[in-house]
PDB file of N, CA and C in Angstrom:
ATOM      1  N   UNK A   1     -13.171   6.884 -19.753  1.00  0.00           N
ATOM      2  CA  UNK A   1     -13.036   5.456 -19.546  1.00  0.00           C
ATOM      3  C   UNK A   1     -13.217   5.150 -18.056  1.00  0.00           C
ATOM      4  N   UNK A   2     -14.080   4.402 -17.790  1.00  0.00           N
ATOM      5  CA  UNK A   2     -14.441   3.809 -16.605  1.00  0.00           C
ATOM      6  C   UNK A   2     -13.117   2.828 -15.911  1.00  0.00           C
ATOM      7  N   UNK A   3     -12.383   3.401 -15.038  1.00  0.00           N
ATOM      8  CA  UNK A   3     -11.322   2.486 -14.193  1.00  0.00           C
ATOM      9  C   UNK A   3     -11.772   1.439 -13.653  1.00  0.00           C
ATOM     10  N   UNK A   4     -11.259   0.373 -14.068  1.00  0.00           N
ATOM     11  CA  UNK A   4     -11.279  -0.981 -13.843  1.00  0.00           C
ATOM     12  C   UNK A   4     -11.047  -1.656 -12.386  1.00  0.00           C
ATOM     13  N   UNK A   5     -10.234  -0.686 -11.840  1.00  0.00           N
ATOM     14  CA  UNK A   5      -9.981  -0.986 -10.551  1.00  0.00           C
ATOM     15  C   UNK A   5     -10.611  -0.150  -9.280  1.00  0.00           C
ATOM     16  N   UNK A   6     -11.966   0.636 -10.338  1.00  0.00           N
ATOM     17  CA  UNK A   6     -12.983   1.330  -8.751  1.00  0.00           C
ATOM     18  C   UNK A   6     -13.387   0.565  -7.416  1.00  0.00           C
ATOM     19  N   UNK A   7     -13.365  -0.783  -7.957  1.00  0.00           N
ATOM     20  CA  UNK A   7     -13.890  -1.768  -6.472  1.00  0.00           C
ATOM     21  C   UNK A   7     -12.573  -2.358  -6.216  1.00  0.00           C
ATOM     22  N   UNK A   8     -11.317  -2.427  -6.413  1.00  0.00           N
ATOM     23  CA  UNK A   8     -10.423  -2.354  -5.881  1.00  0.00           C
ATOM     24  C   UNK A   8      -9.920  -2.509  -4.823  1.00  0.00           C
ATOM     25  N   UNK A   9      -9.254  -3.146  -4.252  1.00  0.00           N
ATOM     26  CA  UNK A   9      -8.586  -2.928  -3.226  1.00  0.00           C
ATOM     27  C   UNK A   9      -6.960  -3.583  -3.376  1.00  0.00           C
ATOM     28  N   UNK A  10      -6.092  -3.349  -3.010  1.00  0.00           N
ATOM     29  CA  UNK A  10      -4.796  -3.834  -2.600  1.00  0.00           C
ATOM     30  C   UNK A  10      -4.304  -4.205  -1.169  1.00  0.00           C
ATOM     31  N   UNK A  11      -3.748  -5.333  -1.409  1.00  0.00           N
ATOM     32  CA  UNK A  11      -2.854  -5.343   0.165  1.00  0.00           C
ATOM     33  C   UNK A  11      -1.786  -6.019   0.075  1.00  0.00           C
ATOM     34  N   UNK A  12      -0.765  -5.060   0.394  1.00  0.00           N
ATOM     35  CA  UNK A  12       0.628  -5.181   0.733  1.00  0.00           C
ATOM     36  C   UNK A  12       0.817  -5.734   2.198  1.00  0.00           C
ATOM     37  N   UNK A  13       1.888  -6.824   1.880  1.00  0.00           N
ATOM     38  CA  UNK A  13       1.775  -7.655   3.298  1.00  0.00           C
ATOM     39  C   UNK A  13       3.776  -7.866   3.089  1.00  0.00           C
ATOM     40  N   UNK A  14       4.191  -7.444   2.243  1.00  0.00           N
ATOM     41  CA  UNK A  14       5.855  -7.503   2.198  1.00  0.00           C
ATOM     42  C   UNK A  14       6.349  -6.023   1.936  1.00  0.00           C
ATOM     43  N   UNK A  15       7.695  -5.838   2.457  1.00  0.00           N
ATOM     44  CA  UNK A  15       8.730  -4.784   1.993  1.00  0.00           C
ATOM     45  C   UNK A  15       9.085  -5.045   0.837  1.00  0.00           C
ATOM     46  N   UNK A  16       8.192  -5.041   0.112  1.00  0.00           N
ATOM     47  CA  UNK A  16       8.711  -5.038  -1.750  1.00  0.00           C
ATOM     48  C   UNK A  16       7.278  -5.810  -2.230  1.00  0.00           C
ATOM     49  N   UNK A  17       7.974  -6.757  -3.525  1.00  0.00           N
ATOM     50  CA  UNK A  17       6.842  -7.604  -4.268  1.00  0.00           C
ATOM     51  C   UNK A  17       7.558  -8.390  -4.425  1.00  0.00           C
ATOM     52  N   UNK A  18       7.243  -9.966  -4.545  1.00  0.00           N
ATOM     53  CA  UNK A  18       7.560 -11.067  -4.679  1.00  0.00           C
ATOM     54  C   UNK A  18       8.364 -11.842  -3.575  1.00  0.00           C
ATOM     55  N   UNK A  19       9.039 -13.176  -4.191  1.00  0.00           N
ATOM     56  CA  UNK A  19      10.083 -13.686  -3.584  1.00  0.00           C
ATOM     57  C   UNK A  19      11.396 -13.418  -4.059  1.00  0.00           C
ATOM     58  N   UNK A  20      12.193 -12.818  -3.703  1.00  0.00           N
ATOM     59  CA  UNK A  20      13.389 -12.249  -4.629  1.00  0.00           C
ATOM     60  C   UNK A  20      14.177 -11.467  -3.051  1.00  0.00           C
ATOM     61  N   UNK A  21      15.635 -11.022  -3.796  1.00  0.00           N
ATOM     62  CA  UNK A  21      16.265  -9.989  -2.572  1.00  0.00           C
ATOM     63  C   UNK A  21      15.326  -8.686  -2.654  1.00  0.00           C
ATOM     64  N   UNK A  22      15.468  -8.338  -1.353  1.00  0.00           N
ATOM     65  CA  UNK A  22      14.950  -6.904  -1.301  1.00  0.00           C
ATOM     66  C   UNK A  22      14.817  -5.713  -1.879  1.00  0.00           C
ATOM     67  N   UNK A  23      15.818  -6.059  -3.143  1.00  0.00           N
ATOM     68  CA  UNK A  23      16.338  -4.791  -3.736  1.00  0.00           C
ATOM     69  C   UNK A  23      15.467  -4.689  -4.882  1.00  0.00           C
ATOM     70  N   UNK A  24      15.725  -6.211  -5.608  1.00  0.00           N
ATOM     71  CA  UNK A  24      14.652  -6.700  -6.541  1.00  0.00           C
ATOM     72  C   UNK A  24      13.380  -6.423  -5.947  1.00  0.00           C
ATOM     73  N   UNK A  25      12.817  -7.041  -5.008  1.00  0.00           N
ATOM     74  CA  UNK A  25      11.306  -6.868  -4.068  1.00  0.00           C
ATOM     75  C   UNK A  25      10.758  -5.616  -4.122  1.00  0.00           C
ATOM     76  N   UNK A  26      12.067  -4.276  -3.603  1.00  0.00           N
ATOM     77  CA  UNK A  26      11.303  -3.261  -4.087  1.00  0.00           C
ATOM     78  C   UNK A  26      11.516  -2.530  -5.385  1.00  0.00           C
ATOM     79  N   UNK A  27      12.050  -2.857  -6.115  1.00  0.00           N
ATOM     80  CA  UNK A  27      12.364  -2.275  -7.711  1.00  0.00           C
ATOM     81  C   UNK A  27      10.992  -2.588  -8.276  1.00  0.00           C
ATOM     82  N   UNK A  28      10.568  -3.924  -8.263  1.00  0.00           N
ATOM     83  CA  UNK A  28       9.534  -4.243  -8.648  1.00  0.00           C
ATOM     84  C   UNK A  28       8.106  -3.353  -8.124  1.00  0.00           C
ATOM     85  N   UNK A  29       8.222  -3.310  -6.671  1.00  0.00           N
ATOM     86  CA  UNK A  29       7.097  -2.691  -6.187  1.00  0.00           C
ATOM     87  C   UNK A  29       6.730  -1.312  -6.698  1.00  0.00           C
ATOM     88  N   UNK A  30       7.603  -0.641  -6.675  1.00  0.00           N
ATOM     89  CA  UNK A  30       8.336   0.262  -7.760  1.00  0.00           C
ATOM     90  C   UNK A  30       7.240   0.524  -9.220  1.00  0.00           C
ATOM     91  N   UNK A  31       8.131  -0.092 -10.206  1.00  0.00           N
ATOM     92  CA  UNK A  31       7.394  -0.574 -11.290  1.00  0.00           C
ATOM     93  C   UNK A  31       5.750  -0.380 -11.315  1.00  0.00           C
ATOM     94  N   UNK A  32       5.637  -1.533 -10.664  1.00  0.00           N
ATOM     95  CA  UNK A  32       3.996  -1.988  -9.959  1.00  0.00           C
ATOM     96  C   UNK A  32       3.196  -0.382  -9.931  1.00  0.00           C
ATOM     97  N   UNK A  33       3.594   0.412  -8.929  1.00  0.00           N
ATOM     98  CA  UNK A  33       3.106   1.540  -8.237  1.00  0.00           C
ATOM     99  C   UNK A  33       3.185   2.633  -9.306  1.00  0.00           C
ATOM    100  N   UNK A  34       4.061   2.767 -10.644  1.00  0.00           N
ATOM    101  CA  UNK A  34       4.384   3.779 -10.904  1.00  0.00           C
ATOM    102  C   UNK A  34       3.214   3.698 -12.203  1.00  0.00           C
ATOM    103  N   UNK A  35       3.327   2.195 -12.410  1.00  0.00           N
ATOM    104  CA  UNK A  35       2.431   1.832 -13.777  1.00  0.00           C
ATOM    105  C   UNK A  35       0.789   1.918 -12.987  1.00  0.00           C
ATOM    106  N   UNK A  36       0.267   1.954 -11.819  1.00  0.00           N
ATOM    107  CA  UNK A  36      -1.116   2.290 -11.716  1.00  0.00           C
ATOM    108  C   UNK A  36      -1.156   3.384 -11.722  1.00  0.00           C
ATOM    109  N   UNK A  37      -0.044   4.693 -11.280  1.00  0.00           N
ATOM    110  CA  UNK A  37      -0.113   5.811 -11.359  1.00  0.00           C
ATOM    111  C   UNK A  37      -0.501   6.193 -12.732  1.00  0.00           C
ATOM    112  N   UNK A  38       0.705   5.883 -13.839  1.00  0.00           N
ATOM    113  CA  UNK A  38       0.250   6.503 -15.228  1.00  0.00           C
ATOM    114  C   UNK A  38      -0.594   6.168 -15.824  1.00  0.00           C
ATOM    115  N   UNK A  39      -1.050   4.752 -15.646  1.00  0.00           N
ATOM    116  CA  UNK A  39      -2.373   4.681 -16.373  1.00  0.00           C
ATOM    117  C   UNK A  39      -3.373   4.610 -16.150  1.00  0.00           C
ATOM    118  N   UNK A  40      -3.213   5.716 -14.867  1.00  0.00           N
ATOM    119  CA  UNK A  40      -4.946   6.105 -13.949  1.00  0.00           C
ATOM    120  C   UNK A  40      -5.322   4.983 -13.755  1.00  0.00           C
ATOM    121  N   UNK A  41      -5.218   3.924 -13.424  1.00  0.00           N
ATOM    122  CA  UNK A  41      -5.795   2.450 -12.580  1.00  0.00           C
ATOM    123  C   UNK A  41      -5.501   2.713 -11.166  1.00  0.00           C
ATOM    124  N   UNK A  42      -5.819   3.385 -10.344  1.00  0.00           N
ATOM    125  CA  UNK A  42      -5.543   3.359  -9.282  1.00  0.00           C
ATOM    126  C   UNK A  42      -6.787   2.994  -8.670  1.00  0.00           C
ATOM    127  N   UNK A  43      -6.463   1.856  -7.399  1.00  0.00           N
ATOM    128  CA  UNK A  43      -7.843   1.792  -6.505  1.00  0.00           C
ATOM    129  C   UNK A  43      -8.046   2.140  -5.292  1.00  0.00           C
ATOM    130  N   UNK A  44      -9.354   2.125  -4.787  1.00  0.00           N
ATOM    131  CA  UNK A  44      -9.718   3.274  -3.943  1.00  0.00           C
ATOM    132  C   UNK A  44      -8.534   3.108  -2.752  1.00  0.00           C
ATOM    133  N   UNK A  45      -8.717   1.982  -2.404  1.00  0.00           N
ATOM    134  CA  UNK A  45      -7.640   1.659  -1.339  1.00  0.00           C
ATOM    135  C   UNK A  45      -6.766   0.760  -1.712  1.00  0.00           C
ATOM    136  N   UNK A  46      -5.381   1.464  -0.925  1.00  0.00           N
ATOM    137  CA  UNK A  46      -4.512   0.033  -0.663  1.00  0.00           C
ATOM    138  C   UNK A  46      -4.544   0.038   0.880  1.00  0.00           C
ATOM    139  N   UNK A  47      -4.517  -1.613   1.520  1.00  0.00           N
ATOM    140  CA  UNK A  47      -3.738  -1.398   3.106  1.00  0.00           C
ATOM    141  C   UNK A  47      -2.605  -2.314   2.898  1.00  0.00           C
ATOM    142  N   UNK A  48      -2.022  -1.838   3.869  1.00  0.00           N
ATOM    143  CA  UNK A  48      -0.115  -2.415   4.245  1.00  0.00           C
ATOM    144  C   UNK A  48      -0.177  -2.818   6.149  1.00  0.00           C
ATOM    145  N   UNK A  49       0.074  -4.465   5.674  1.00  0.00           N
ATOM    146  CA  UNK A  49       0.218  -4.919   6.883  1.00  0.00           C
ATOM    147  C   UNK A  49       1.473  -6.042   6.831  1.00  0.00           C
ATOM    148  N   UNK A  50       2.042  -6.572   7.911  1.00  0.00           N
ATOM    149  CA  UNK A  50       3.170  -7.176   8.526  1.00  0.00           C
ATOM    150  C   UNK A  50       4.338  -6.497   8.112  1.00  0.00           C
ATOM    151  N   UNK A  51       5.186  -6.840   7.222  1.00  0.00           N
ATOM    152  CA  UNK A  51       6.098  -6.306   6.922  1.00  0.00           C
ATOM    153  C   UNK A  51       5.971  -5.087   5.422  1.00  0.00           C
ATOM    154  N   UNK A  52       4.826  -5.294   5.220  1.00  0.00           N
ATOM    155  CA  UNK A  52       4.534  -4.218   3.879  1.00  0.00           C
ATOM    156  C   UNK A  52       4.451  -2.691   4.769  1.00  0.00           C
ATOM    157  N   UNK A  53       4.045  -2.362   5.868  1.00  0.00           N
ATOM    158  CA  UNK A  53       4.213  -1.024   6.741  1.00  0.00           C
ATOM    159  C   UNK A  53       5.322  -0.722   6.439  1.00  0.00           C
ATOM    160  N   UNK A  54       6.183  -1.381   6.378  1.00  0.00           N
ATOM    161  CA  UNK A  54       8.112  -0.576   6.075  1.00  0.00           C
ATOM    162  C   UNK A  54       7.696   0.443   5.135  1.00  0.00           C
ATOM    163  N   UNK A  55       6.974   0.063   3.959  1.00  0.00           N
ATOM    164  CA  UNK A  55       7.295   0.765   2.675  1.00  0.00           C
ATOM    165  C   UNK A  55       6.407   1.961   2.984  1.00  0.00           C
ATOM    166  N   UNK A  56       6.050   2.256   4.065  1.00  0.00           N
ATOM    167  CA  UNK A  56       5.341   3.773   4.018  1.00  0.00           C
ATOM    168  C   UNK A  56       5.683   4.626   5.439  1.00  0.00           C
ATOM    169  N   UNK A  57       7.081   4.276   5.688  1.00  0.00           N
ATOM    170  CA  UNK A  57       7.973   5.100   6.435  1.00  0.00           C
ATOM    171  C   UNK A  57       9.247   6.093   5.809  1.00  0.00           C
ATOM    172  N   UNK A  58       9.770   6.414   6.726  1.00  0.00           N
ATOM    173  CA  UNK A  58      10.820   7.216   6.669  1.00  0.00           C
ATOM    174  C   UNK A  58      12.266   6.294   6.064  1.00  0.00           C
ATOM    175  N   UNK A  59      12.529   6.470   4.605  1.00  0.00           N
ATOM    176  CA  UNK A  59      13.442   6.277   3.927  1.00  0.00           C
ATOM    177  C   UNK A  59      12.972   4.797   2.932  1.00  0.00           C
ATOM    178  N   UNK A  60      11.701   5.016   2.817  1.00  0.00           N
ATOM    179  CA  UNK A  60      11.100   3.395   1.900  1.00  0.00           C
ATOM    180  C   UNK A  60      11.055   4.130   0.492  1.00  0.00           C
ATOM    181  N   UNK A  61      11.768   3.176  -0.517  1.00  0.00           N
ATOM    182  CA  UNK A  61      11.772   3.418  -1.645  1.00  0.00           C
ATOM    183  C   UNK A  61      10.805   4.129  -2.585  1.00  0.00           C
ATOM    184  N   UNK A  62       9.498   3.633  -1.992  1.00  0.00           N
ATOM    185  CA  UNK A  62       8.002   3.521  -2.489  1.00  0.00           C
ATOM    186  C   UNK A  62       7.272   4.932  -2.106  1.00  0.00           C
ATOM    187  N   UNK A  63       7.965   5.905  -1.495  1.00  0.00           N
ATOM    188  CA  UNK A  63       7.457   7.084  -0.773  1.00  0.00           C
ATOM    189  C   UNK A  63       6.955   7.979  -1.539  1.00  0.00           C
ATOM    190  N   UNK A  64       7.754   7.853  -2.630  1.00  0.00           N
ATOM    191  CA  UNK A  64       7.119   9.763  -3.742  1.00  0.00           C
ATOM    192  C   UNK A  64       6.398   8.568  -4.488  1.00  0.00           C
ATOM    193  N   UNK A  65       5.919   8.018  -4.718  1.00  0.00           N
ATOM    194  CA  UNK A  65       4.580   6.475  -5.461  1.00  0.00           C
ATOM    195  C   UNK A  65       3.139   7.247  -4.870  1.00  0.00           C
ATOM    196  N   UNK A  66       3.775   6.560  -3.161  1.00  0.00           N
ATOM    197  CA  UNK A  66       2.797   6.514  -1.965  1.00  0.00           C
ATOM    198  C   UNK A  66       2.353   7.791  -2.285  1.00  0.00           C
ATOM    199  N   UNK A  67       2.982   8.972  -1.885  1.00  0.00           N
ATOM    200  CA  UNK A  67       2.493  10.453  -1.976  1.00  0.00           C
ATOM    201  C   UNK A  67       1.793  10.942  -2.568  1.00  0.00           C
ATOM    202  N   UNK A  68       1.744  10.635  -4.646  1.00  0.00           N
ATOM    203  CA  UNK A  68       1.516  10.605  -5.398  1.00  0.00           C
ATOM    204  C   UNK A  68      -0.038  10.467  -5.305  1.00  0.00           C
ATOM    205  N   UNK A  69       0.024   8.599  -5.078  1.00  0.00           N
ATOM    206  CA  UNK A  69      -1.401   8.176  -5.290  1.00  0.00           C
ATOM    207  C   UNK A  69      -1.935   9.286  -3.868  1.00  0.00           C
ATOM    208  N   UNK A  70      -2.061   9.119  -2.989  1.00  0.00           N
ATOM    209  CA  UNK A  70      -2.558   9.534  -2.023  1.00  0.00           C
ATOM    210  C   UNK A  70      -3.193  11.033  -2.236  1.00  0.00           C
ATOM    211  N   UNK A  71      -2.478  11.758  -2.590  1.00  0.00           N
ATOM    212  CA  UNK A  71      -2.773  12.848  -3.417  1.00  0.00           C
ATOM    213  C   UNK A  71      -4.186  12.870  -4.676  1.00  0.00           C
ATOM    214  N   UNK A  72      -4.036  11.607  -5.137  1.00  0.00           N
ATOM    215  CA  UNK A  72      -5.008  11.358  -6.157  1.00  0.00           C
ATOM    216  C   UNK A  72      -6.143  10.407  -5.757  1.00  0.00           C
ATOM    217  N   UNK A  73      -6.205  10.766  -4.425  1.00  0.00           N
ATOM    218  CA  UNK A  73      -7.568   9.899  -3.720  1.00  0.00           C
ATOM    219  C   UNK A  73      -7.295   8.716  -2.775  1.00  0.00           C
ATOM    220  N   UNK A  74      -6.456   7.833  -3.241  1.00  0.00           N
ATOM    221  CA  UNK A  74      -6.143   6.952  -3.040  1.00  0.00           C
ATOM    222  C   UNK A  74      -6.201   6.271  -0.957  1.00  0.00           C
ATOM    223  N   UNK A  75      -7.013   5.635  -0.616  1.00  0.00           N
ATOM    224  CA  UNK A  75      -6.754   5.852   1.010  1.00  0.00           C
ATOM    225  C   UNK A  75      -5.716   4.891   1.474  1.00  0.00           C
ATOM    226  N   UNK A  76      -4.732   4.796   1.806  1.00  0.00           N
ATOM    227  CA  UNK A  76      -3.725   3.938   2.333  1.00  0.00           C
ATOM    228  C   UNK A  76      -3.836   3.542   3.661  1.00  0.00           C
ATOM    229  N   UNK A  77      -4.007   2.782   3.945  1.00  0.00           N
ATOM    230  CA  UNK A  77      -4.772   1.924   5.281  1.00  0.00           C
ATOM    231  C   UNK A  77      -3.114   1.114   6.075  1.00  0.00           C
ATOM    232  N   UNK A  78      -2.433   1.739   7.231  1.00  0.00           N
ATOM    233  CA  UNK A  78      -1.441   1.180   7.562  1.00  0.00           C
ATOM    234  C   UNK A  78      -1.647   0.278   8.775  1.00  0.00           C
ATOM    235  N   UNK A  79      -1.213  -1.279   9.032  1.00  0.00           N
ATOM    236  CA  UNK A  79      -1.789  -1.266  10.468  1.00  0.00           C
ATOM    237  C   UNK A  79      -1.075  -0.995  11.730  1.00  0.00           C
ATOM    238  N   UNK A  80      -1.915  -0.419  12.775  1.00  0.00           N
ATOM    239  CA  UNK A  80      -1.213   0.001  13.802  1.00  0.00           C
ATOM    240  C   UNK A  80      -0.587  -1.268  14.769  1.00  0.00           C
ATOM    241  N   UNK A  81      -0.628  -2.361  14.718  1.00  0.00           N
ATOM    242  CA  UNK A  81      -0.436  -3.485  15.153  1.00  0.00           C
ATOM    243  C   UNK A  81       1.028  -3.818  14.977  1.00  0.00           C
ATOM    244  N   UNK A  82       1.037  -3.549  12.998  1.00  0.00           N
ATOM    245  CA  UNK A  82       2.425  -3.909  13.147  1.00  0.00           C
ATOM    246  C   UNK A  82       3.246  -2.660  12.789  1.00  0.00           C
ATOM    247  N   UNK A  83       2.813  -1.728  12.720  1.00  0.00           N
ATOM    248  CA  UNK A  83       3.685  -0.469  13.212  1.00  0.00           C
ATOM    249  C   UNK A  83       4.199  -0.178  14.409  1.00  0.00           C
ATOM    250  N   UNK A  84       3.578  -0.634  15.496  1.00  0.00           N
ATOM    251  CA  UNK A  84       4.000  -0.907  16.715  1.00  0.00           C
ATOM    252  C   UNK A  84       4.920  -1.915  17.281  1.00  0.00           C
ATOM    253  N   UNK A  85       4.508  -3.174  16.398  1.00  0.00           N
ATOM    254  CA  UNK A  85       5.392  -3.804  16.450  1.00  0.00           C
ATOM    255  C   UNK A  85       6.722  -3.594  16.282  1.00  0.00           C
ATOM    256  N   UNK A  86       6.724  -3.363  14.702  1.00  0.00           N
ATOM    257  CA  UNK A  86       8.166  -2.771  14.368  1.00  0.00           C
ATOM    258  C   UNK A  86       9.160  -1.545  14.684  1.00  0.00           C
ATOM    259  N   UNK A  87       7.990  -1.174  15.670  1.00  0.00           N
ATOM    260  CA  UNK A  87       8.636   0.366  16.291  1.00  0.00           C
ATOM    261  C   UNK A  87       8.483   1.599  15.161  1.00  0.00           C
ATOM    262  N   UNK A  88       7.586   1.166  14.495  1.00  0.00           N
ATOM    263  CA  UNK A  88       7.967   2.409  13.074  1.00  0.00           C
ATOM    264  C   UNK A  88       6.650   3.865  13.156  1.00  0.00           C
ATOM    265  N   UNK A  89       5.832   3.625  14.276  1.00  0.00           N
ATOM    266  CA  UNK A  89       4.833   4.678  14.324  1.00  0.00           C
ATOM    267  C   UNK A  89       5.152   6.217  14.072  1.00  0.00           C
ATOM    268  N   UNK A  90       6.424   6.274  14.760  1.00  0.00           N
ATOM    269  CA  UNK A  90       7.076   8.203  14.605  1.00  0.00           C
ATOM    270  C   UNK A  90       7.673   8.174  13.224  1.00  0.00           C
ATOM    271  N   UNK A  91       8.140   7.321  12.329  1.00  0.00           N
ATOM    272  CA  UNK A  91       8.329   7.259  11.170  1.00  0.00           C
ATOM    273  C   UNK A  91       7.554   7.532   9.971  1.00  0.00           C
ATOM    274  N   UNK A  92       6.359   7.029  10.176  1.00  0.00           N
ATOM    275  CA  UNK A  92       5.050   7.444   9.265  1.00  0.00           C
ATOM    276  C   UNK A  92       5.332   8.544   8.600  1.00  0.00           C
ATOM    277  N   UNK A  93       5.262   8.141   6.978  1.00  0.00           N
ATOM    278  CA  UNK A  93       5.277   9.354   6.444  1.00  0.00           C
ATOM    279  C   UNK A  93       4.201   9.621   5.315  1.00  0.00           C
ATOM    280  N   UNK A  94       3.388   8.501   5.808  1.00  0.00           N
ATOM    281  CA  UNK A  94       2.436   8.193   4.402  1.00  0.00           C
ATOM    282  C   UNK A  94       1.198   7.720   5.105  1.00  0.00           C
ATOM    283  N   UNK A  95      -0.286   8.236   4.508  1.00  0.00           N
ATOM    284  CA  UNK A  95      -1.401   6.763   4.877  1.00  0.00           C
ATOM    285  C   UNK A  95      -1.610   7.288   6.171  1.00  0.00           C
ATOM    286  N   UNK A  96      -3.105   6.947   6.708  1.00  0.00           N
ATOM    287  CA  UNK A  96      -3.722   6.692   7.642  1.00  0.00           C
ATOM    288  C   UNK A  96      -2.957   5.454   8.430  1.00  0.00           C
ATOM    289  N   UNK A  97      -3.224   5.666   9.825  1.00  0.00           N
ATOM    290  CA  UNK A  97      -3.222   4.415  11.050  1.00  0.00           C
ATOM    291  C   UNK A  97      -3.755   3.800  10.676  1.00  0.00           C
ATOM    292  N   UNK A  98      -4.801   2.606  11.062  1.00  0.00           N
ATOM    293  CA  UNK A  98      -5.736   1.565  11.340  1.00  0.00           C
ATOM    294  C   UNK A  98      -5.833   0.585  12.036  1.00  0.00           C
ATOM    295  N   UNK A  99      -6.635   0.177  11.990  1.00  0.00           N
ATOM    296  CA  UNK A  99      -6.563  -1.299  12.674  1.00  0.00           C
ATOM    297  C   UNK A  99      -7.171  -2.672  11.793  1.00  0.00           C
ATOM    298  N   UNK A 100      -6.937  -3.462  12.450  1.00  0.00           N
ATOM    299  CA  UNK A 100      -7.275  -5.008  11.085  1.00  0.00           C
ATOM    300  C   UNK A 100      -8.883  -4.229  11.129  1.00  0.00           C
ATOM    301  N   UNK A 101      -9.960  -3.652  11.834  1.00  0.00           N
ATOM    302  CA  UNK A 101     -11.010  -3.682  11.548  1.00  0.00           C
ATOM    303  C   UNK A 101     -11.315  -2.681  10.119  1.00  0.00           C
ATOM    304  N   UNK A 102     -10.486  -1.590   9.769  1.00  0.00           N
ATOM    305  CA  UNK A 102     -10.271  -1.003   8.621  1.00  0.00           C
ATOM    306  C   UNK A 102      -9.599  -1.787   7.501  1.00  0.00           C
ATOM    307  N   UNK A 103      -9.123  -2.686   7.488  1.00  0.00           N
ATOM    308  CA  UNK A 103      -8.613  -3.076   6.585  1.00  0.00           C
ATOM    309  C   UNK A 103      -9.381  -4.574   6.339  1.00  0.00           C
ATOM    310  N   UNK A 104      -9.588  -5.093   7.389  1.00  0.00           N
ATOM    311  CA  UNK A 104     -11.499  -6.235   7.102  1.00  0.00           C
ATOM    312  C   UNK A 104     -12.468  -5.163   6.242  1.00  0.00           C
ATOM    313  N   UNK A 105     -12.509  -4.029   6.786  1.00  0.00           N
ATOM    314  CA  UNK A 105     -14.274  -3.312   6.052  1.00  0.00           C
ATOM    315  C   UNK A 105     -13.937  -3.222   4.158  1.00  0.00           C
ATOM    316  N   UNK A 106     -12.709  -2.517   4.432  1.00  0.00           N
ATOM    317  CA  UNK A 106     -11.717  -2.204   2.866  1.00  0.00           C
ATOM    318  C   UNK A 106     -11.808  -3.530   2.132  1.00  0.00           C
ATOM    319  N   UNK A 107     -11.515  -5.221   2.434  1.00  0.00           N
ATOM    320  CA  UNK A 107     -11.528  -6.039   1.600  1.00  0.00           C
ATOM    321  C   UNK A 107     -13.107  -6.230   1.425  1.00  0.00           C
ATOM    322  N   UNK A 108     -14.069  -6.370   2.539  1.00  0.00           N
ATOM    323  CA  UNK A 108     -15.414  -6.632   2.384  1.00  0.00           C
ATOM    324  C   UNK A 108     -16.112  -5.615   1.770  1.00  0.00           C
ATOM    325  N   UNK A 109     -15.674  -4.228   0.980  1.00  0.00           N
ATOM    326  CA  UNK A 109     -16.224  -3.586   0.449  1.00  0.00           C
ATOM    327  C   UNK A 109     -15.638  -4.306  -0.903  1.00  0.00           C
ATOM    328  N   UNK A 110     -14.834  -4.151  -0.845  1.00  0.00           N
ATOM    329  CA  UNK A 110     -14.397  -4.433  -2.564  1.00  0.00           C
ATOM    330  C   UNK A 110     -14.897  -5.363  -3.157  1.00  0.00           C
ATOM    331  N   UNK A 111     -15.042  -4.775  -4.328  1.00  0.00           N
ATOM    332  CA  UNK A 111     -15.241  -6.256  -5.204  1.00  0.00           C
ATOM    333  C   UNK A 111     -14.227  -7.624  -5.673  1.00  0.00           C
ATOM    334  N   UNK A 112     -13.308  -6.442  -5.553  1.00  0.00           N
ATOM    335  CA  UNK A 112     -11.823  -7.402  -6.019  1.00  0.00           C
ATOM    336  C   UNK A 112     -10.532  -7.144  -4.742  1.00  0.00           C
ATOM    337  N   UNK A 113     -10.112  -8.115  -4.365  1.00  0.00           N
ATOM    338  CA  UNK A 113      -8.614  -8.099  -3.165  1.00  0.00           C
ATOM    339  C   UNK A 113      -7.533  -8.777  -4.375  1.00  0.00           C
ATOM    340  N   UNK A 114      -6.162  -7.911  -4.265  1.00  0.00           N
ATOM    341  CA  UNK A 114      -5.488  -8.115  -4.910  1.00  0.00           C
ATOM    342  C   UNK A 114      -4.136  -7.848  -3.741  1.00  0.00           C
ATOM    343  N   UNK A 115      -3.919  -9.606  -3.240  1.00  0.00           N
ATOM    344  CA  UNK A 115      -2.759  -9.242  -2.498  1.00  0.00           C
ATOM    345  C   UNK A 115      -1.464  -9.057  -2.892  1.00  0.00           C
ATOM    346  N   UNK A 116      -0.414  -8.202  -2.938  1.00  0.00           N
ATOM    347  CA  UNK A 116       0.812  -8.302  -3.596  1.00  0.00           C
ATOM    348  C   UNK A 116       2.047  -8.459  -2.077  1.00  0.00           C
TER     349      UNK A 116
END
């Protein structure tokens, strides 16, 4: 079966999913991440920018997800902008650096942007 989500892309721009408390935000993200895992929908890339970088540091819920896909191709695009910002660069425990110009090429390749 041909994956639906080969032109794919994702971008995480929050510490979780939705509008909700944090806990909810990432339970959900959670969910989200575990269900592209099992049913092989995974796309080529995700990137994580403003506050979505949390979730691919040291102690983010989303870490054995992150690992997972990454493992299974997956390129995780973090930006260095606001990793710096947030002070979280020595934290990295997941995903490539980048810059907005990697994560511009990643939406202009895709066929589909799916911001969460």
């Amino acid at each position: 079966m041909t994956n639906p989500n080969a032109e794919t892309v994702i971008l995480v721009t929050r510490n979780g999913m939705g509008d909700a408390d944090v806990e909810l935000q990432q339970k959900l993200i959670q969910v989200y991440f575990n269900l592209l895992i099992e049913n092989d929908c995974l796309p080529p890339t995700v990137c994580f920018y403003a506050d979505g970088v949390k979730l691919a540091v040291s102690g983010s819920p989303l870490l054995e997800q992150l690992k997972v896909m990454e493992a299974m191709g997956v390129r995780l695009i973090l930006c260095s902008t606001c990793l710096n910002y947030f002070g979280l660069v020595e934290q990295l425990q997941v995903g490539i650096v980048g810059g907005m110009t990697d994560i511009l090429e990643a939406q202009l390749r895709a066929a589909k942007v799916i911001s969460i």
